[in-house]
C-alpha atoms as a PDB file:
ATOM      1  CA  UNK A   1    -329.965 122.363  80.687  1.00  0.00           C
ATOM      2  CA  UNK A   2    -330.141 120.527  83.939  1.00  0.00           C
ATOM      3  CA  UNK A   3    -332.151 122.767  86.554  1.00  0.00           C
ATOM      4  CA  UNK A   4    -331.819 120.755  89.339  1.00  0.00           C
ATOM      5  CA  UNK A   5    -328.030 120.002  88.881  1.00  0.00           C
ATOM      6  CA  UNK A   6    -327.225 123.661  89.000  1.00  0.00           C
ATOM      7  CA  UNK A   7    -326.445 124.274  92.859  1.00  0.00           C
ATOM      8  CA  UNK A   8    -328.858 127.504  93.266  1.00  0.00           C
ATOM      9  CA  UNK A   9    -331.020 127.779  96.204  1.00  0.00           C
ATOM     10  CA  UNK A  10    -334.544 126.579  96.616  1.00  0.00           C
ATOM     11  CA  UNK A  11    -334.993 129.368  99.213  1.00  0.00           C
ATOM     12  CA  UNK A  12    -334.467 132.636  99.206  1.00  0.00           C
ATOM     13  CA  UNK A  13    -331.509 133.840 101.359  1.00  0.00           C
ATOM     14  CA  UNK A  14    -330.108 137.281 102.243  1.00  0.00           C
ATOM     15  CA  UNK A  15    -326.632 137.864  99.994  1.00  0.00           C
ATOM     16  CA  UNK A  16    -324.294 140.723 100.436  1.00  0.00           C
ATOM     17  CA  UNK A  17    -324.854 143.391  98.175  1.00  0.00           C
ATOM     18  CA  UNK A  18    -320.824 144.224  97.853  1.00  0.00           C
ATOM     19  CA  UNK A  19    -321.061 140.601  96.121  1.00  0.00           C
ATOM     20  CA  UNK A  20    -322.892 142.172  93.156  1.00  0.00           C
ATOM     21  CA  UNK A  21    -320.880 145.442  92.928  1.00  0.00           C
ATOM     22  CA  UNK A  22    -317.604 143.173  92.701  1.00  0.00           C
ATOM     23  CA  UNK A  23    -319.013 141.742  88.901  1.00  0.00           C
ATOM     24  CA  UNK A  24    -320.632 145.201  87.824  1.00  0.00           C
ATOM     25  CA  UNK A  25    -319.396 148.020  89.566  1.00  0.00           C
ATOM     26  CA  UNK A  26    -323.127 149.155  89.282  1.00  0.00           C
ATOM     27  CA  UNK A  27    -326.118 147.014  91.484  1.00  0.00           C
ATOM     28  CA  UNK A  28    -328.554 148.294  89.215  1.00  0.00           C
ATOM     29  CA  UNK A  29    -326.624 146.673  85.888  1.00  0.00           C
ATOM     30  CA  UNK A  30    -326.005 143.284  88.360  1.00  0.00           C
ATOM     31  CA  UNK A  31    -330.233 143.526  88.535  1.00  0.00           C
ATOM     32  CA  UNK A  32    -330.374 143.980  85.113  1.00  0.00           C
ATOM     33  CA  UNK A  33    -328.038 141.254  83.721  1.00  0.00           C
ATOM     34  CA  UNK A  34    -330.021 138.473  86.407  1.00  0.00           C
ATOM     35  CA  UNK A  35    -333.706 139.764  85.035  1.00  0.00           C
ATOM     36  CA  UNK A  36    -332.397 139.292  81.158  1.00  0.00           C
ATOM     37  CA  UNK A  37    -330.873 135.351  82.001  1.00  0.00           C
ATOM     38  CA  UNK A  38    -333.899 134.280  84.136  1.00  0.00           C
ATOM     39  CA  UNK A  39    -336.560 135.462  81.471  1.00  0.00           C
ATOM     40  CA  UNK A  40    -333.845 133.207  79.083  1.00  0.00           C
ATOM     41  CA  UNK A  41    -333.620 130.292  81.956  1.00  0.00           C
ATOM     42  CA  UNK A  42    -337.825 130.309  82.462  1.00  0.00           C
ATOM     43  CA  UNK A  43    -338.403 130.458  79.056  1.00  0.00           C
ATOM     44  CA  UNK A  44    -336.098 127.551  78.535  1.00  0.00           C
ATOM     45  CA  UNK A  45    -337.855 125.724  81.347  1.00  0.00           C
ATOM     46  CA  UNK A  46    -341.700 126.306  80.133  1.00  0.00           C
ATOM     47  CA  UNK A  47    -340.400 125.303  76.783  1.00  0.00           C
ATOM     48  CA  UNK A  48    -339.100 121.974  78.207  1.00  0.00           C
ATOM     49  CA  UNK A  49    -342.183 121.861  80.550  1.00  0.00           C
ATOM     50  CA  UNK A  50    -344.834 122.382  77.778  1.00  0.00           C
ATOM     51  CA  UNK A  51    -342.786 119.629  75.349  1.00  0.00           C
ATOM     52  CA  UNK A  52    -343.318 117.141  78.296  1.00  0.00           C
ATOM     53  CA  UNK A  53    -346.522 117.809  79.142  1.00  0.00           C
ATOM     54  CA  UNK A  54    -347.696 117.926  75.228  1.00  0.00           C
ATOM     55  CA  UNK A  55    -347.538 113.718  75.684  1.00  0.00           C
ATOM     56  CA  UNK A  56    -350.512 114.105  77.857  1.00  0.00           C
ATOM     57  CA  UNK A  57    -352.301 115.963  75.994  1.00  0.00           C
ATOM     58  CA  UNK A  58    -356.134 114.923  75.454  1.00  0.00           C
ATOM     59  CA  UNK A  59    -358.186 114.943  72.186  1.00  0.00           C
ATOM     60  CA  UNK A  60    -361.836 115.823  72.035  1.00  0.00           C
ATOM     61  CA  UNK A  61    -363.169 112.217  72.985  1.00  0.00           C
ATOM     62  CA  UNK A  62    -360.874 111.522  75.464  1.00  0.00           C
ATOM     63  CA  UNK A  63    -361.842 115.469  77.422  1.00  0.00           C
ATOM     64  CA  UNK A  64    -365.423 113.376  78.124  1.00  0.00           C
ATOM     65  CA  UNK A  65    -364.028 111.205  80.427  1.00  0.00           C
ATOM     66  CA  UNK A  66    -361.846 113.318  83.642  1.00  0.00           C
ATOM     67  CA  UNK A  67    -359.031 111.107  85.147  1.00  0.00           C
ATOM     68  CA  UNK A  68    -355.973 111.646  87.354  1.00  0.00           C
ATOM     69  CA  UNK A  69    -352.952 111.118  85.506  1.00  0.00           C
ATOM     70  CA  UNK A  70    -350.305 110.239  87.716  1.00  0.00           C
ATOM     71  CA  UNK A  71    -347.283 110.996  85.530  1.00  0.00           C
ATOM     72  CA  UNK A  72    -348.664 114.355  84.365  1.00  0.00           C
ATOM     73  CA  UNK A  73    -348.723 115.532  88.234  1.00  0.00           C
ATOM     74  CA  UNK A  74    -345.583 113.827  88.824  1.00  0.00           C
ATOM     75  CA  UNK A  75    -343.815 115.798  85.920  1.00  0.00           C
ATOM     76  CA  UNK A  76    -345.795 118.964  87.052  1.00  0.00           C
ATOM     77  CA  UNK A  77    -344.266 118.649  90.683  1.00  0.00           C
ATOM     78  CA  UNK A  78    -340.785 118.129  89.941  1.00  0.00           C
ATOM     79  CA  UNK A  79    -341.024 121.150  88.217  1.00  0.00           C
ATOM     80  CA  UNK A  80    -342.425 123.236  91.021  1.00  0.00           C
ATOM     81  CA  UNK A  81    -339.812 121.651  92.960  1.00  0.00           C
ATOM     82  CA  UNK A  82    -337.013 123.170  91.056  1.00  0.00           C
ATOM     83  CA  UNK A  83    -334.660 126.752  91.968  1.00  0.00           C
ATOM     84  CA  UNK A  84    -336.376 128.824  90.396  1.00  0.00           C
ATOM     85  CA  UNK A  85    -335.080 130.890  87.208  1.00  0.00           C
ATOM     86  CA  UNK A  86    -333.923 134.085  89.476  1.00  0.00           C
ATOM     87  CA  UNK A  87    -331.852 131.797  92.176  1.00  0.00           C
ATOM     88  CA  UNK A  88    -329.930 130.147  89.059  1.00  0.00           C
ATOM     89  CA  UNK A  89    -329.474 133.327  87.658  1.00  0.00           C
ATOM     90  CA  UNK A  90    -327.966 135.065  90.917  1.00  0.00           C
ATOM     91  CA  UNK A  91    -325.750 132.176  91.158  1.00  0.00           C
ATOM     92  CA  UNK A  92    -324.340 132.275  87.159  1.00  0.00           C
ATOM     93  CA  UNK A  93    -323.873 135.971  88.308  1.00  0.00           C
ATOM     94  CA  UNK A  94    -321.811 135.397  91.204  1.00  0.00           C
ATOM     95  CA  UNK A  95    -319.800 132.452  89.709  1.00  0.00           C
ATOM     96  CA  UNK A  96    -319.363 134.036  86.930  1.00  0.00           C
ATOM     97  CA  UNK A  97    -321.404 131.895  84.304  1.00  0.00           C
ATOM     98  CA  UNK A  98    -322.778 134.898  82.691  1.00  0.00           C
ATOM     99  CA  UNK A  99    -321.333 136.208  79.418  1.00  0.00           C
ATOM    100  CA  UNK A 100    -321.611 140.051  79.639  1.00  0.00           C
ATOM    101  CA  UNK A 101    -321.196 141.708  76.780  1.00  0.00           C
ATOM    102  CA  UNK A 102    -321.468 145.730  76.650  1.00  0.00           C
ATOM    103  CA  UNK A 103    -322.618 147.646  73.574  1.00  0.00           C
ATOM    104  CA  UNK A 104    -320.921 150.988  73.121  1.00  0.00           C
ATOM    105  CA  UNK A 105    -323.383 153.097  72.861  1.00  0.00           C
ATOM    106  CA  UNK A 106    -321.209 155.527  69.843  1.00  0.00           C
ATOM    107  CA  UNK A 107    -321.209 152.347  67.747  1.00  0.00           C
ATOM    108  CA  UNK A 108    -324.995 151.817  68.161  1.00  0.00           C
ATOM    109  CA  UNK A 109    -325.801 155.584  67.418  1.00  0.00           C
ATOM    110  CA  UNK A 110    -323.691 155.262  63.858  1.00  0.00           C
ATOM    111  CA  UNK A 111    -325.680 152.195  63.288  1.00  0.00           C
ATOM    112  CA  UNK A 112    -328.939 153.964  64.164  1.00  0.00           C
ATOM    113  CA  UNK A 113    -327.603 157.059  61.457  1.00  0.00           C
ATOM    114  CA  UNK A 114    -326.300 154.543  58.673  1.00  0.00           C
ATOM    115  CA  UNK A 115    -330.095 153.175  58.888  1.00  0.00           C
ATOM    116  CA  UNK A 116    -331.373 156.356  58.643  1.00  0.00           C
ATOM    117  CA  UNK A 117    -329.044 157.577  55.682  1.00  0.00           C
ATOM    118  CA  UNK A 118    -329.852 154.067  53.973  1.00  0.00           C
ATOM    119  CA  UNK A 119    -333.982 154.707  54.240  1.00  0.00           C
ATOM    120  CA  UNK A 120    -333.496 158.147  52.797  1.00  0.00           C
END
């Protein structure tokens, strides 16, 4: 995924809460949905941030000698630089990037009984 392509805000400005009620008739779901995808965008970005930063890595020998790596801070800094995982969230919510999918609560109670019956 492209984090700095994605058009969110590096800042944090004030939205209109009627935005969020338009996509889930309930603010509280709309703060729900944007907590689940940024814990799935900043995992995604510390995954791609630790597999960059793994090529710096030091070994034993080399932990004797402390330099400045220039590329390592370079990589660490355009990652602070990025929106971070909320903003890109908020903005999948309101352009509606986010697949929502509801799970009816009847279904998951037979499926929580059928398990049951099955253990027995």
């Amino acid at each position: 995924m492209k984090f700095k392509n994605t058009g969110a805000e590096k800042t944090t400005i004030t939205r209109d809460v009627n935005n969020f009620l338009e996509k889930t008739d309930n603010i509280y779901k709309a703060v729900s949905i944007m907590a689940k995808r940024s814990n799935q965008i900043n995992e995604k970005m510390k995954n791609e941030l630790m597999e960059k930063l793994q090529e710096f890595a030091l070994n034993q020998e080399q932990l004797d000698e402390v330099f400045e790596n220039q590329e390592q801070i370079a990589v660490s800094k355009f990652y602070e630089g990025l929106p971070k995982p909320w903003a890109i969230a908020m903005k999948e919510l309101l352009n509606d990037e986010i697949y929502m999918r509801e799970i009816n609560e009847d279904e998951d109670e037979e499926k929580k009984i059928d398990s049951l019956d099955k253990n027995a």
